[in-house]
N, C-alpha and C. Protein backbone atom coordinates (compact mmCIF):
# COMPACT_ATOMS: atom_id res chain seq x y z
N UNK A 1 96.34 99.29 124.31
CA UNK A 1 97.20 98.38 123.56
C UNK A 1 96.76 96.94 123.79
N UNK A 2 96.99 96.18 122.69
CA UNK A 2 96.41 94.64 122.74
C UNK A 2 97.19 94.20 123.09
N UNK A 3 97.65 93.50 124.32
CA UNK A 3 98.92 93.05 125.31
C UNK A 3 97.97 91.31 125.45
N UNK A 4 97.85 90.79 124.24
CA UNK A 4 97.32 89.65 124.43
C UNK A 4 98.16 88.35 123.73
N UNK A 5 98.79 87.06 124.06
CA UNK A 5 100.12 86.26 123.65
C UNK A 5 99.31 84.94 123.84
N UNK A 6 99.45 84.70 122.14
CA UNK A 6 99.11 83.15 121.92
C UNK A 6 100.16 82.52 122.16
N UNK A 7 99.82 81.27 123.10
CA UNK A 7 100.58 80.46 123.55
C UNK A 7 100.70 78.92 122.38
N UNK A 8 102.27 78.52 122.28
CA UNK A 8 102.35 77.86 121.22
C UNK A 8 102.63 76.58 122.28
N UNK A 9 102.38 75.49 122.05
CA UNK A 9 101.85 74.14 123.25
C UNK A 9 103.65 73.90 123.69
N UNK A 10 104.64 74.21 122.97
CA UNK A 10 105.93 74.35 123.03
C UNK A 10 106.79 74.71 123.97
N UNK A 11 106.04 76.24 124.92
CA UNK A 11 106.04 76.60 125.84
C UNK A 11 105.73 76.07 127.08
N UNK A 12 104.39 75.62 126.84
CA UNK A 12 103.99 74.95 127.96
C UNK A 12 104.52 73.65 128.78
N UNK A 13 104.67 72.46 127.01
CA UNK A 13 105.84 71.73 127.60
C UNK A 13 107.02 71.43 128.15
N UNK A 14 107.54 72.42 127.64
CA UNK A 14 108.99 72.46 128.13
C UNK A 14 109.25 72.91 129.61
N UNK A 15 108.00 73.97 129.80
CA UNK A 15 107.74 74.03 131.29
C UNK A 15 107.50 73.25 132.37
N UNK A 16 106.44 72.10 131.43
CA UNK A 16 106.37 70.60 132.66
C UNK A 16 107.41 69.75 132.56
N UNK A 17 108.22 70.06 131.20
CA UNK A 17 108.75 69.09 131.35
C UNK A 17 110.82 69.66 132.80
N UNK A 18 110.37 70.61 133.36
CA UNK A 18 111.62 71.44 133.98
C UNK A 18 112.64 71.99 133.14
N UNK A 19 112.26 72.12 131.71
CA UNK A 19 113.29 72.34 131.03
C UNK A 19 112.90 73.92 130.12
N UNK A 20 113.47 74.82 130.30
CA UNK A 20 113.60 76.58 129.61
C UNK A 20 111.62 76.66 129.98
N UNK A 21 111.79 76.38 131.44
CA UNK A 21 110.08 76.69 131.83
C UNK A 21 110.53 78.54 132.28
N UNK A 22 111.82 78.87 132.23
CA UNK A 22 111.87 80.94 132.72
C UNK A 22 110.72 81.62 131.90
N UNK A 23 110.66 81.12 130.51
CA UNK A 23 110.04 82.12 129.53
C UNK A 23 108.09 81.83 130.00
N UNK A 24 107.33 80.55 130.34
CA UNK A 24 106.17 80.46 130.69
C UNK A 24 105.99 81.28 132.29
N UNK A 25 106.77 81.40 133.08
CA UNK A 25 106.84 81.93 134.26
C UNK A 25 106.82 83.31 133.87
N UNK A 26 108.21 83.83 133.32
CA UNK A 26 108.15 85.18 132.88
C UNK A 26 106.57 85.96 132.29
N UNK A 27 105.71 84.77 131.52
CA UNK A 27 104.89 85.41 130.83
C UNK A 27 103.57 85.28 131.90
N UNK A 28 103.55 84.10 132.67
CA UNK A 28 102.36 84.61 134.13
C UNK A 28 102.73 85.59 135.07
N UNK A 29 104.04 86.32 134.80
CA UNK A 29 104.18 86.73 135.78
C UNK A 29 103.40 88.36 135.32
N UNK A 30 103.55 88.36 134.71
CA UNK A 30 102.96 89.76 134.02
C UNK A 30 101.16 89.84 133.67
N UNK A 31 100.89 90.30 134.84
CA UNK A 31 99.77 90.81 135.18
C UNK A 31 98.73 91.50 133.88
N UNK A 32 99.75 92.55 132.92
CA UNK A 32 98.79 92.99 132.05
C UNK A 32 98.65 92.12 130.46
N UNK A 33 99.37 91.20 130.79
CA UNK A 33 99.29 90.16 129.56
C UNK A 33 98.02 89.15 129.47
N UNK A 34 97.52 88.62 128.78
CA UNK A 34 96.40 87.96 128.50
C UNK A 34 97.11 86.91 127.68
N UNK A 35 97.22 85.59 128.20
CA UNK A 35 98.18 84.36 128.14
C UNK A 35 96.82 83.37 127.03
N UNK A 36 96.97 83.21 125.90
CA UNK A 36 96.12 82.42 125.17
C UNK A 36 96.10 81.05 124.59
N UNK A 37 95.22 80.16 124.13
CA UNK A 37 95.89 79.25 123.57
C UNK A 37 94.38 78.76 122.68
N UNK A 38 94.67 77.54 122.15
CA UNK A 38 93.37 77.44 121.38
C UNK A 38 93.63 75.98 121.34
N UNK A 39 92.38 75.28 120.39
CA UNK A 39 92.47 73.76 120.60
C UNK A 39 93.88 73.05 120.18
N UNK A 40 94.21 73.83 119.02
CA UNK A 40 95.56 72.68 118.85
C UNK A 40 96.89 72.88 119.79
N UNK A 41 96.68 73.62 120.76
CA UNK A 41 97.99 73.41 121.95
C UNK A 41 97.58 72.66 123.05
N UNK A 42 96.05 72.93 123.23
CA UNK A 42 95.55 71.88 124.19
C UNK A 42 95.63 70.62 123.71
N UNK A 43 95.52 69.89 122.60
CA UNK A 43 95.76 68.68 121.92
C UNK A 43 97.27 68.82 121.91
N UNK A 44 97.93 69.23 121.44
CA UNK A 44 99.66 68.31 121.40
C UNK A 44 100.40 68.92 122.92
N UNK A 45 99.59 69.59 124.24
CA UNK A 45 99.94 69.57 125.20
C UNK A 45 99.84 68.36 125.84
N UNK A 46 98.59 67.96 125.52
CA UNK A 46 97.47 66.72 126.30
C UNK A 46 98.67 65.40 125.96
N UNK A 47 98.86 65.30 124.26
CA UNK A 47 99.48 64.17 124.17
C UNK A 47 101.12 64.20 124.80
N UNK A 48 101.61 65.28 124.36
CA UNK A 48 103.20 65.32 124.83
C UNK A 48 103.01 65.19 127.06
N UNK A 49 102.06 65.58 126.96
CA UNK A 49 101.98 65.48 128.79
C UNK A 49 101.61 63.80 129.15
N UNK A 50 101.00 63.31 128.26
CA UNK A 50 101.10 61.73 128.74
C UNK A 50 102.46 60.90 128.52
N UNK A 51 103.01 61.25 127.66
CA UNK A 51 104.46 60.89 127.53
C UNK A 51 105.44 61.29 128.45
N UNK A 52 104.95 62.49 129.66
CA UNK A 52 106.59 62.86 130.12
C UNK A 52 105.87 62.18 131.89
N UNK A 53 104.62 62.63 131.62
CA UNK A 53 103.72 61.72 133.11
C UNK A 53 104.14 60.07 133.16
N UNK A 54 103.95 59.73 132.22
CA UNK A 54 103.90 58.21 132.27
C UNK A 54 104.77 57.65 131.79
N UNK A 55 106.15 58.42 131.05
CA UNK A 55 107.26 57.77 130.81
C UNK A 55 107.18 56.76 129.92
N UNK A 56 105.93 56.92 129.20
CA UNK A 56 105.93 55.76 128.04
C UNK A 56 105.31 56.58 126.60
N UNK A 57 104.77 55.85 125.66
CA UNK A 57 104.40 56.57 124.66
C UNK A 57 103.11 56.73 125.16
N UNK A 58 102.24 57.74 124.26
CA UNK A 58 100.66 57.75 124.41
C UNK A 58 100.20 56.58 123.99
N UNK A 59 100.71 55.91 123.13
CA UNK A 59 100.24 54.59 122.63
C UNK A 59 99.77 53.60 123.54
N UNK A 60 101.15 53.53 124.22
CA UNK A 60 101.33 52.54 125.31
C UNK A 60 100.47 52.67 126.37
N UNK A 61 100.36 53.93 126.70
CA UNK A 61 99.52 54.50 128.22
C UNK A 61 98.13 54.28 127.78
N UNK A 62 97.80 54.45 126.12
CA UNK A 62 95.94 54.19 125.92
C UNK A 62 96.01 53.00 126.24
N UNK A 63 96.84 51.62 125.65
CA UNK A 63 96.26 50.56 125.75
C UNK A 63 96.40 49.98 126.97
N UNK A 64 97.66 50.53 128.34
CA UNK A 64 97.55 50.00 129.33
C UNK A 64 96.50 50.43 130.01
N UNK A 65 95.47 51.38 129.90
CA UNK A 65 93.94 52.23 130.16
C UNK A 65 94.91 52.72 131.34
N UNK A 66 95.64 53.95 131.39
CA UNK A 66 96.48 54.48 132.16
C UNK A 66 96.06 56.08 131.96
N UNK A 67 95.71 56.36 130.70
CA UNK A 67 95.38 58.28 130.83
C UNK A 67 94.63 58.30 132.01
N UNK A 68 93.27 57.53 132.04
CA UNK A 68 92.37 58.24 133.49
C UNK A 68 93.55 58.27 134.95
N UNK A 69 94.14 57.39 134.80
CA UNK A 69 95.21 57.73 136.30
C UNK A 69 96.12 58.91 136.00
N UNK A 70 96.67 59.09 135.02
CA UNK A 70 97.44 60.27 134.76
C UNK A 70 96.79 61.47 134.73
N UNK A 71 95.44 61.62 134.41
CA UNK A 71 94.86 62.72 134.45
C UNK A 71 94.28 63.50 135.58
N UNK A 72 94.05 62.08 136.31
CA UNK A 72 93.49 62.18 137.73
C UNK A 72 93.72 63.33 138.80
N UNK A 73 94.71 63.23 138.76
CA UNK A 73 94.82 64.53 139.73
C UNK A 73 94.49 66.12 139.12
N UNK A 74 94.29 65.83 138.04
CA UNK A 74 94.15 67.41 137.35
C UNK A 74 95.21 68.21 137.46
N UNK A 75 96.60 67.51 137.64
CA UNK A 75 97.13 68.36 137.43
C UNK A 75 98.08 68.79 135.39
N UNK A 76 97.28 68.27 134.59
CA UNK A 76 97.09 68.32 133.34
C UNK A 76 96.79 69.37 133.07
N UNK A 77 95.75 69.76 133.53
CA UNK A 77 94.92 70.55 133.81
C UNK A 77 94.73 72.27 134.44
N UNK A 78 95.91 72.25 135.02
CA UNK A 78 96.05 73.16 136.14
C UNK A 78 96.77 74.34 135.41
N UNK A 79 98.00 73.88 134.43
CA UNK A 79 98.06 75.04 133.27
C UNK A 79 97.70 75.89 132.87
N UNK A 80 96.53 75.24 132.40
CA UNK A 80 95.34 76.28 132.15
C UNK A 80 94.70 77.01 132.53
N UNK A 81 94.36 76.88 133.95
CA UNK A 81 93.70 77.58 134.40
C UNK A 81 94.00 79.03 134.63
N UNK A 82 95.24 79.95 134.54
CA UNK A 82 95.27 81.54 134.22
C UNK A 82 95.42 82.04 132.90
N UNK A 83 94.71 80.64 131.59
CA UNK A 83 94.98 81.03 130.23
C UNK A 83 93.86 81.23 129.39
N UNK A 84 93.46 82.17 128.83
CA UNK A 84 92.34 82.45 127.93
C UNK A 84 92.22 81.28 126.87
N UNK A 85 91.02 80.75 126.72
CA UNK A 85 90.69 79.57 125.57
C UNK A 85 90.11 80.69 124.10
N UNK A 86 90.51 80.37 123.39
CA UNK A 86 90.04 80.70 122.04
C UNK A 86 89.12 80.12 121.24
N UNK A 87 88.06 80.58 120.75
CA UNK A 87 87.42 79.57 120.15
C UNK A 87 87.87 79.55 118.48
N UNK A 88 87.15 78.66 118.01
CA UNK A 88 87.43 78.85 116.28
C UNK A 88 86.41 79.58 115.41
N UNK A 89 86.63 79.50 113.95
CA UNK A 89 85.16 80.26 113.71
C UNK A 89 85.72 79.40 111.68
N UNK A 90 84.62 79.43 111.35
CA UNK A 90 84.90 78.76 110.39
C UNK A 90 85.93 79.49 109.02
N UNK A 91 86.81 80.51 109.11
CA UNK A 91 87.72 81.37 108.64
C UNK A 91 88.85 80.13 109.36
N UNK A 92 89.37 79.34 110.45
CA UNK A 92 90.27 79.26 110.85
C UNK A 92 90.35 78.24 109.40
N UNK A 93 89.60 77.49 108.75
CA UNK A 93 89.76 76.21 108.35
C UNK A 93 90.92 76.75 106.97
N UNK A 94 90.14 77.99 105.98
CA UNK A 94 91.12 78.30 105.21
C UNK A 94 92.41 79.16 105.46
N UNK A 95 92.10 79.70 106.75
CA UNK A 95 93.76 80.18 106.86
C UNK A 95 94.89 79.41 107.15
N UNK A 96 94.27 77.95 107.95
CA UNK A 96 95.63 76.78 108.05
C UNK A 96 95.71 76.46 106.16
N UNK A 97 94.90 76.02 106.03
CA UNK A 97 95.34 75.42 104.66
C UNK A 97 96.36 77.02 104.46
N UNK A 98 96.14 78.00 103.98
CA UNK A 98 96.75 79.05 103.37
C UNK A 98 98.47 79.01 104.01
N UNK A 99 98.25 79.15 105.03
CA UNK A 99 99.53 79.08 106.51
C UNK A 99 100.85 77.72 106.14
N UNK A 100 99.95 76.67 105.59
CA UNK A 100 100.05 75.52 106.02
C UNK A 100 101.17 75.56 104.30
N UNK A 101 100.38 76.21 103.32
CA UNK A 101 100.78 76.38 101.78
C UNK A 101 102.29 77.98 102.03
N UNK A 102 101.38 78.79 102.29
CA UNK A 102 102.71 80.05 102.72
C UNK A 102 103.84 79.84 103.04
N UNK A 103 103.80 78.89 104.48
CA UNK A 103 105.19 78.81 105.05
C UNK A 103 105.74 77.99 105.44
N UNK A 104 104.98 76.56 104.72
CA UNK A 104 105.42 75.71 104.53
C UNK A 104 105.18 75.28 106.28
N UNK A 105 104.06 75.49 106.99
CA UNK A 105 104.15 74.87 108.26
C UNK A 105 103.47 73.18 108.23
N UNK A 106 103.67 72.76 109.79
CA UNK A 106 102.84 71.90 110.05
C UNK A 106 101.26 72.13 110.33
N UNK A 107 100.68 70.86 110.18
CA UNK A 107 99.07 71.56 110.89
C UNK A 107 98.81 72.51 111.79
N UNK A 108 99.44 71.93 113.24
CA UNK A 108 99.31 72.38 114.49
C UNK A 108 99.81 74.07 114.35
N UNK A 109 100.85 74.19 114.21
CA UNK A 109 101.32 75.48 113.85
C UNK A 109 100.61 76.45 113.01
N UNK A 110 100.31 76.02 111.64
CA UNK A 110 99.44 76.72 111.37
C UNK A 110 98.17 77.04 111.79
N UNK A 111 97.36 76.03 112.42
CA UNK A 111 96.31 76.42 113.10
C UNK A 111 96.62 77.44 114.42
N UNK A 112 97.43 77.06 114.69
CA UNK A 112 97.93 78.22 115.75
C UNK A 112 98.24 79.37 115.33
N UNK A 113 98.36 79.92 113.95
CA UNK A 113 99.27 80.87 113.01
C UNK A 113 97.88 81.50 113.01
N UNK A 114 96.82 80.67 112.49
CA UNK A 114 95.70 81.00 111.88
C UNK A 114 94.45 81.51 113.21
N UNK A 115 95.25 81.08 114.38
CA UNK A 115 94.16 81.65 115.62
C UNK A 115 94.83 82.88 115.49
N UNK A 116 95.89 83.26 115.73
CA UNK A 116 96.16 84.02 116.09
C UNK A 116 96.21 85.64 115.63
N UNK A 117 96.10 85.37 114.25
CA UNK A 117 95.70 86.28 112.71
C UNK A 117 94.06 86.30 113.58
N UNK A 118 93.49 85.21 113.26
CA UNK A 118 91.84 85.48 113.44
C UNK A 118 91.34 86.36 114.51
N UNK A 119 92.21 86.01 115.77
CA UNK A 119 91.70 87.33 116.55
C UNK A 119 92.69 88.72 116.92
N UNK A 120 93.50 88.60 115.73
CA UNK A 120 94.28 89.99 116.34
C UNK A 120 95.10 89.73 117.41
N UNK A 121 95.60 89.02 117.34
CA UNK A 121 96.74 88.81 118.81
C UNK A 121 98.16 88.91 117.93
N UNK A 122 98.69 89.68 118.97
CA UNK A 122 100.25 90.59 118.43
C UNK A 122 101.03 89.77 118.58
N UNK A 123 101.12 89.04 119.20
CA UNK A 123 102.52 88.19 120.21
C UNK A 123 102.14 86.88 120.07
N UNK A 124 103.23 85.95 119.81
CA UNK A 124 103.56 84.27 119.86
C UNK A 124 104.40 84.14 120.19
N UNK A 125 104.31 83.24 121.28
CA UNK A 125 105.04 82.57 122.35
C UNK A 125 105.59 81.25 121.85
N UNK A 126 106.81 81.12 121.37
CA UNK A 126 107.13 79.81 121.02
C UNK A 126 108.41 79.58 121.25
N UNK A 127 109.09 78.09 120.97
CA UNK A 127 110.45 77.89 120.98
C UNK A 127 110.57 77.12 119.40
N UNK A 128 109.65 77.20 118.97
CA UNK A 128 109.92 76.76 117.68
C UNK A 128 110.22 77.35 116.72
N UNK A 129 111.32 77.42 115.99
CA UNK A 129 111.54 78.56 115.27
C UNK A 129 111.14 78.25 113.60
N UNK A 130 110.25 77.24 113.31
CA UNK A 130 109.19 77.35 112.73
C UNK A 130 108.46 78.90 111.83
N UNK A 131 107.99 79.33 113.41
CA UNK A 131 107.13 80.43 113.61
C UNK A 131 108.20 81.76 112.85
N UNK A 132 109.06 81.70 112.83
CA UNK A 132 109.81 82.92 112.33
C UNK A 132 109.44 83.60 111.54
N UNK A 133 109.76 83.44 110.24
CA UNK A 133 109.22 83.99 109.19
C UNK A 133 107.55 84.19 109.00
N UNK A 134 106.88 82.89 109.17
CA UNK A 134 105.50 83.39 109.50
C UNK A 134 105.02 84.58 109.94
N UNK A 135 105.62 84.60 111.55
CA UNK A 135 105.16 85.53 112.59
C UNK A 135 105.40 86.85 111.83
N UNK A 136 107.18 87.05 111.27
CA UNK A 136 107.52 88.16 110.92
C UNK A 136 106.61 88.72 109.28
N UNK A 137 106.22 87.65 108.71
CA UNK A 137 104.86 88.27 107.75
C UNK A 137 103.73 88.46 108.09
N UNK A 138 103.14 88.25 109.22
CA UNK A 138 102.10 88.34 109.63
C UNK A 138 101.90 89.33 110.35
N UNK A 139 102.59 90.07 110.70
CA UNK A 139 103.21 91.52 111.31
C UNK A 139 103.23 90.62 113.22
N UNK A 140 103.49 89.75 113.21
CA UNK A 140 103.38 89.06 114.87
C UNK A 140 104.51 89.09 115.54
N UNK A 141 104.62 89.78 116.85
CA UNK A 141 106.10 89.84 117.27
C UNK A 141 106.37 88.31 118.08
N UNK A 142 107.27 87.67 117.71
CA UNK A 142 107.57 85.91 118.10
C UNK A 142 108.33 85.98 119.62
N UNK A 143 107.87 85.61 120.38
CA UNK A 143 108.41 85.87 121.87
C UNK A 143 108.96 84.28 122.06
N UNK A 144 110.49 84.09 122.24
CA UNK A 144 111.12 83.23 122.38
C UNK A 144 112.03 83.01 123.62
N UNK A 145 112.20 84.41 124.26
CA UNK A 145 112.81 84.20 125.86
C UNK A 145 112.35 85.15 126.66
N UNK A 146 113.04 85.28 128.03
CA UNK A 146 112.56 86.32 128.87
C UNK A 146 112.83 87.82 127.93
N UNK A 147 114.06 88.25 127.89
CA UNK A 147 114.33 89.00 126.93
C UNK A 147 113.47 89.87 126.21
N UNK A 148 112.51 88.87 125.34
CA UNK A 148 111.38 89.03 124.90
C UNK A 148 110.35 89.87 125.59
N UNK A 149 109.83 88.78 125.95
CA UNK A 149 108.86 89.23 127.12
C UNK A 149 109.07 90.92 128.03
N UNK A 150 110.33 91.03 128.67
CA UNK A 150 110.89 92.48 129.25
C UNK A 150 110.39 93.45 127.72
N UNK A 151 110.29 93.28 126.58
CA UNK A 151 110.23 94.32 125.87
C UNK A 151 108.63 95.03 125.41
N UNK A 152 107.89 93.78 126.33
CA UNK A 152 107.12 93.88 125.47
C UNK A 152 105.93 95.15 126.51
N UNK A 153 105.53 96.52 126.20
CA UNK A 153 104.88 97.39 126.56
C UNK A 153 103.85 97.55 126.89
């Protein structure tokens, strides 16, 4: 069984930020899961993590030249490290546009819609309920709490 869960950057934040982080825990905690993500969660992780690090906008933190101190410790970084990277392949470009037209998503989402179609991954991890209807046409089961997660075989 493909026990493999694209991670939507949604998750992750809410985890640094101490807030409904049960459901990212719940999902490292499970050994036979394969925890994924692809460039556009690493991009609106990267930016939403300079905003909750530095308590200011990303705006503010580029021009005070403040990311290299925030990044510094790697702990930006450290997330990642028990999560499979995805690459792209040039199919991702027309399935966001398609994703983006279908269900009426945002970029990010759809590119995330569109990794996740591209390699066969069953499961999305989100709190955005966005993903709903998508997921549920795409035959993708949408993992939104622990709950979730306990069901999944």
């Amino acid at each position: 069984m493909n026990n493999r869960i694209m991670l939507d950057s949604s998750v992750l934040i809410e985890y640094v930020k101490n807030s409904r982080g049960e459901l990212f825990e719940a999902l490292l905690s499970r050994e036979d899961l394969e925890l994924c993500y692809g460039a556009p969660v690493l991009n609106e992780y990267l930016f939403h993590f300079l905003a909750i690090a530095g308590k200011k906008s990303p705006l503010t933190i580029k021009v005070n030249h403040d990311i290299g101190n925030l990044l510094a410790p790697n702990v930006a970084l450290d997330i990642f490290r028990p999560l499979s990277f995805l690459n792209d392949s040039d199919q991702v470009t027309s399935l966001t546009f398609q994703n983006m037209r279908k269900y009426n998503l945002l970029p990010n989402d759809a590119l995330i819609l569109a990794l996740s179609c591209l390699h066969r991954i069953p499961y999305l991890a989100s709190f955005d309920s966005d993903f709903i209807e998508a997921c549920a046409a795409e035959n993708i089961t949408l993992i939104q709490s622990v709950e979730d997660v306990l069901k999944i075989k």
